[in-house]
Structure formats: structure tokens, C-alpha cells
Protein backbone atom coordinates (compact mmCIF):
# COMPACT_ATOMS: atom_id res chain seq x y z
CA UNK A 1 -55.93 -54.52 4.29
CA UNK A 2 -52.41 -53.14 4.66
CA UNK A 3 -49.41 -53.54 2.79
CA UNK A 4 -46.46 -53.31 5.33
CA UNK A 5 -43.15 -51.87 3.67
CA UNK A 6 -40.33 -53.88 4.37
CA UNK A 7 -36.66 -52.79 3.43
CA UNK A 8 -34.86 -55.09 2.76
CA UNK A 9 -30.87 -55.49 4.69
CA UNK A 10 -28.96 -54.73 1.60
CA UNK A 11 -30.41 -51.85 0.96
CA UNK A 12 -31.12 -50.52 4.14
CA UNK A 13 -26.91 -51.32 4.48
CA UNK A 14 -26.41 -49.29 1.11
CA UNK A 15 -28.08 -46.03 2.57
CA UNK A 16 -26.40 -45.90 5.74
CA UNK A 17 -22.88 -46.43 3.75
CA UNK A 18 -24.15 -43.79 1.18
CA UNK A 19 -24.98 -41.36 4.71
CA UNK A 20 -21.89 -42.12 6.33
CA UNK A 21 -19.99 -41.10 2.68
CA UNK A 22 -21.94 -37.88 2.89
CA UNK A 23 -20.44 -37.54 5.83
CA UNK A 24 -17.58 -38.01 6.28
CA UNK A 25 -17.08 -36.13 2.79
CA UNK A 26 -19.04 -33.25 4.52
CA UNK A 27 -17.18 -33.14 7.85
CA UNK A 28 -13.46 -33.78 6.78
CA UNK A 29 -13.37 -31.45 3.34
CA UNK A 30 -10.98 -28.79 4.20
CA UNK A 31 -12.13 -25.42 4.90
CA UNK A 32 -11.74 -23.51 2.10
CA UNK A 33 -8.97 -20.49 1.75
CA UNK A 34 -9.44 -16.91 2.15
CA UNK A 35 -10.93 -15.41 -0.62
CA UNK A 36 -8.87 -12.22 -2.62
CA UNK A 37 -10.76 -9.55 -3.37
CA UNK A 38 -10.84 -9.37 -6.97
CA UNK A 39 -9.77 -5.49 -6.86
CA UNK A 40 -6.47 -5.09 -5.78
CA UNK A 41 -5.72 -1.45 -4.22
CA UNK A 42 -2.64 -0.39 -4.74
CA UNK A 43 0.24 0.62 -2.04
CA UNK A 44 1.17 3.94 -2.20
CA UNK A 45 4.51 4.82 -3.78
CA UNK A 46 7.38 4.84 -1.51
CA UNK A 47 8.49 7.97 -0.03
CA UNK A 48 11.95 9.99 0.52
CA UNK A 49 13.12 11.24 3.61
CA UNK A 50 12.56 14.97 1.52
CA UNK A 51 9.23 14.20 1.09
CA UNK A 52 8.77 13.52 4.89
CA UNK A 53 10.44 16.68 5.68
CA UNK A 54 8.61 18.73 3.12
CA UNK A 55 5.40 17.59 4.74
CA UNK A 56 5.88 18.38 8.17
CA UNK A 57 7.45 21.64 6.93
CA UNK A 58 4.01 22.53 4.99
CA UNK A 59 1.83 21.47 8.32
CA UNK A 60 3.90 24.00 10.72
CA UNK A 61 1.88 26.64 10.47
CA UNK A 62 -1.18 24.63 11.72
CA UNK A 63 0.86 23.07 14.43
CA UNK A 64 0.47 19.11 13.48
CA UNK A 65 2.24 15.93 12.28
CA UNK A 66 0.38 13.95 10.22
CA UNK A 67 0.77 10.23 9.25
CA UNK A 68 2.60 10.43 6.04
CA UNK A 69 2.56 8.96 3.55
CA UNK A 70 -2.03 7.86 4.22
CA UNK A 71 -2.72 4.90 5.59
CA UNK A 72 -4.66 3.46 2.99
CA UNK A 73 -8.02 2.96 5.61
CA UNK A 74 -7.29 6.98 6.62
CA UNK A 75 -8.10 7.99 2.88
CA UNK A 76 -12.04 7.86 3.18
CA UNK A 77 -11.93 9.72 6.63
CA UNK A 78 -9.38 12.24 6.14
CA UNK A 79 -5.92 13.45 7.61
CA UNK A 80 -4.64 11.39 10.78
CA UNK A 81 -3.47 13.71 13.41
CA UNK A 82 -0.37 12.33 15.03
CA UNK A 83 1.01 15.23 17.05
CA UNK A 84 -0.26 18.53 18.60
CA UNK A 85 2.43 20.78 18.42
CA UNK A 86 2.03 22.98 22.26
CA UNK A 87 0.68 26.84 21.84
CA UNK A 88 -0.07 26.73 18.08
CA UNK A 89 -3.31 27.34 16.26
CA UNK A 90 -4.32 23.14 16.37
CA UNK A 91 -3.54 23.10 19.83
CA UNK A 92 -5.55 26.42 20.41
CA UNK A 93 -8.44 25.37 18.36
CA UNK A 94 -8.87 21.70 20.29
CA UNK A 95 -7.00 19.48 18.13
CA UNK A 96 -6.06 16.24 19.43
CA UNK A 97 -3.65 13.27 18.27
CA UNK A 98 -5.76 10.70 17.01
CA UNK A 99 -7.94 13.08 15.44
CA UNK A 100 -9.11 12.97 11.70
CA UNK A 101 -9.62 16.30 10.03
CA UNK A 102 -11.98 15.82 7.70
CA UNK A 103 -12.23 19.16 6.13
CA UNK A 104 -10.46 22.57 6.48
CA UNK A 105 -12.05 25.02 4.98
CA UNK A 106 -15.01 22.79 3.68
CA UNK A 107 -12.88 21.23 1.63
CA UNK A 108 -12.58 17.67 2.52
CA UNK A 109 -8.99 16.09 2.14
CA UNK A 110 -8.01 13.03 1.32
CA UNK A 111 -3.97 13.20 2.24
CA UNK A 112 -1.48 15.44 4.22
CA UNK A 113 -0.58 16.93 1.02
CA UNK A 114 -4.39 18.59 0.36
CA UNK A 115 -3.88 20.19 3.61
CA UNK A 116 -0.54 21.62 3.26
CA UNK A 117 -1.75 22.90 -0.15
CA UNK A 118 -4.39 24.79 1.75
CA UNK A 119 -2.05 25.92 4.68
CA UNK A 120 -0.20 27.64 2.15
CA UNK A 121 -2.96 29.63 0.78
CA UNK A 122 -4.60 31.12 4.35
CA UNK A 123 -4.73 34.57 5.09
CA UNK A 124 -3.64 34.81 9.19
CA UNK A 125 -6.68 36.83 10.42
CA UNK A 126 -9.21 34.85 8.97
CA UNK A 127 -11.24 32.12 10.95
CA UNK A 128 -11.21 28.55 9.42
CA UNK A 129 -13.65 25.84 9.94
CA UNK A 130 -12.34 22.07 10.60
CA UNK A 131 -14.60 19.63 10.63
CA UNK A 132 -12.90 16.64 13.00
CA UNK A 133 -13.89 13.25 13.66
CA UNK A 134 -12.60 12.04 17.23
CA UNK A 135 -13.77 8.46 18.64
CA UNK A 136 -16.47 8.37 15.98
CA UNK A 137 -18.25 11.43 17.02
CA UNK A 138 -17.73 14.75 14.25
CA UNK A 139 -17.51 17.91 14.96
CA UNK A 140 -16.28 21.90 14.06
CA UNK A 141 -13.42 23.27 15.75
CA UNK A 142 -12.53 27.32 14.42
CA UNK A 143 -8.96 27.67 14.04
CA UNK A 144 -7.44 30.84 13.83
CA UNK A 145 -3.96 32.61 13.73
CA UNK A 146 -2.52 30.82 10.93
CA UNK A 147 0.38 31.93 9.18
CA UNK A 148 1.70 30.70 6.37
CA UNK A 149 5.06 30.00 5.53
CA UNK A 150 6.53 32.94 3.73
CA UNK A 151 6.76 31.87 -0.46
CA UNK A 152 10.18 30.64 -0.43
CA UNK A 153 9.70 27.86 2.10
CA UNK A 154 6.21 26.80 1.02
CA UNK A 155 6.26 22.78 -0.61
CA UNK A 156 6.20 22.83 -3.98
CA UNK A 157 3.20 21.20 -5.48
């Protein structure tokens, strides 16, 4: 013989006001705010008009102008190329704007300033190596017929 299981009205009432609870809890909770990152990065100090200047002085002899000071999503890829400076080694070499050069020299750089640090140290017969990310895609360009600013004008580190 079988036992049918009858719910009774109150209770089946008392579930579906329970559901609707759920709900309507579920459904009209406000979304929740953005998350912070728990590791705040910090901005990079302000720069001077001299410090501007002193840059684009120290990348002359390559031919560039970089964005200075990094933009703080450039820092992992290397130094932004914003100008190509006509009939100078970047432009010679294949050097775009919108470039990132990566490395000069195999060493990689992380800011403007690591490049004109290098730029002041090349010898102007020598072959360098870039290595240059365009549109995602990396690659070498040799640059050559770099000279270096004469002591007196190079940025002082």
C-alpha cells in the first residue's frame, strides 16, 4: 500500500515566501565595487622641464624621442619610441614611432635614461644590436654610425 505525501498549505506557502526572499535578496543585492589591488605601484616622481631636455639631449645621437618620464605599462617592454628623427642612425637602422626597444646592446632597458646611459658610452664605428618589438612581433635591427655627444654635453648620471 502507498503512503501519499501531502504538504500541507502553510507550509507549502512558507517555502515559496522563503524562495521568493532568496530571491529577491539574490537579484536586487548591489553589485559589488571594484576591487584595489592590494599592491599599490607607485607614480613616478614628477619631472622638470631640465630633465625633459636632458633626455632628449642624451637620445640625439641615436636619432629618437622617447616617452619620458615611462609609462608605467612601458617598463616591462622597454623604451617607447615616439619620434624618428629623418637621416640618423634609428631612422637608418628601421626604427619606427611606436616601436619598443627592448635592448641595445643586449642590455635590456627599462627607461629612457638606461639608454642614454648607453648612448654615451658607444664607440661610432661599431655595429649595435637592438632588439625591437613592433605590433607584437620582435625583432633585431643593427644600428650603426653612432656618435656620441662629446663629454661636456653628455647627461649627467
Amino acid at each position: 500500500m502507498r503512503r501519499s505525501q501531502n504538504v500541507s498549505a502553510p507550509a507549502a506557502i512558507i517555502v515559496i515566501v522563503v524562495a521568493l526572499i532568496i530571491l529577491f535578496a539574490v537579484f536586487n543585492h548591489p553589485a559589488p565595487e571594484a576591487v584595489q589591488p592590494s599592491v599599490q605601484v607607485p607614480e613616478p616622481p614628477p619631472v622638470d622641464e631640465s630633465q625633459i631636455a636632458d633626455m632628449y639631449k642624451g637620445l640625439s645621437p641615436l636619432g629618437i624621442v622617447a616617452v619620458f618620464p615611462p609609462l608605467l605599462e612601458d617598463r616591462l617592454q622597454g623604451v617607447r619610441v615616439v619620434a624618428v628623427v629623418k637621416d640618423t642612425p634609428a631612422a637608418r637602422a628601421g626604427l619606427k614611432p611606436g616601436d619598443f626597444i627592448a635592448t641595445f646592446d643586449q642590455k635590456y632597458l627599462v627607461s629612457p635614461d638606461a639608454l642614454t646611459y648607453l648612448l654615451a658610452r658607444v664607440e661610432p664605428k661599431k655595429t649595435y644590436q637592438m632588439q625591437v618589438t613592433r605590433s607584437g612581433k620582435t625583432m633585431k635591427l643593427p644600428v650603426t654610425g653612432i656618435t656620441p655627444l662629446p663629454p661636456e654635453e653628455r647627461v649627467k648620471f
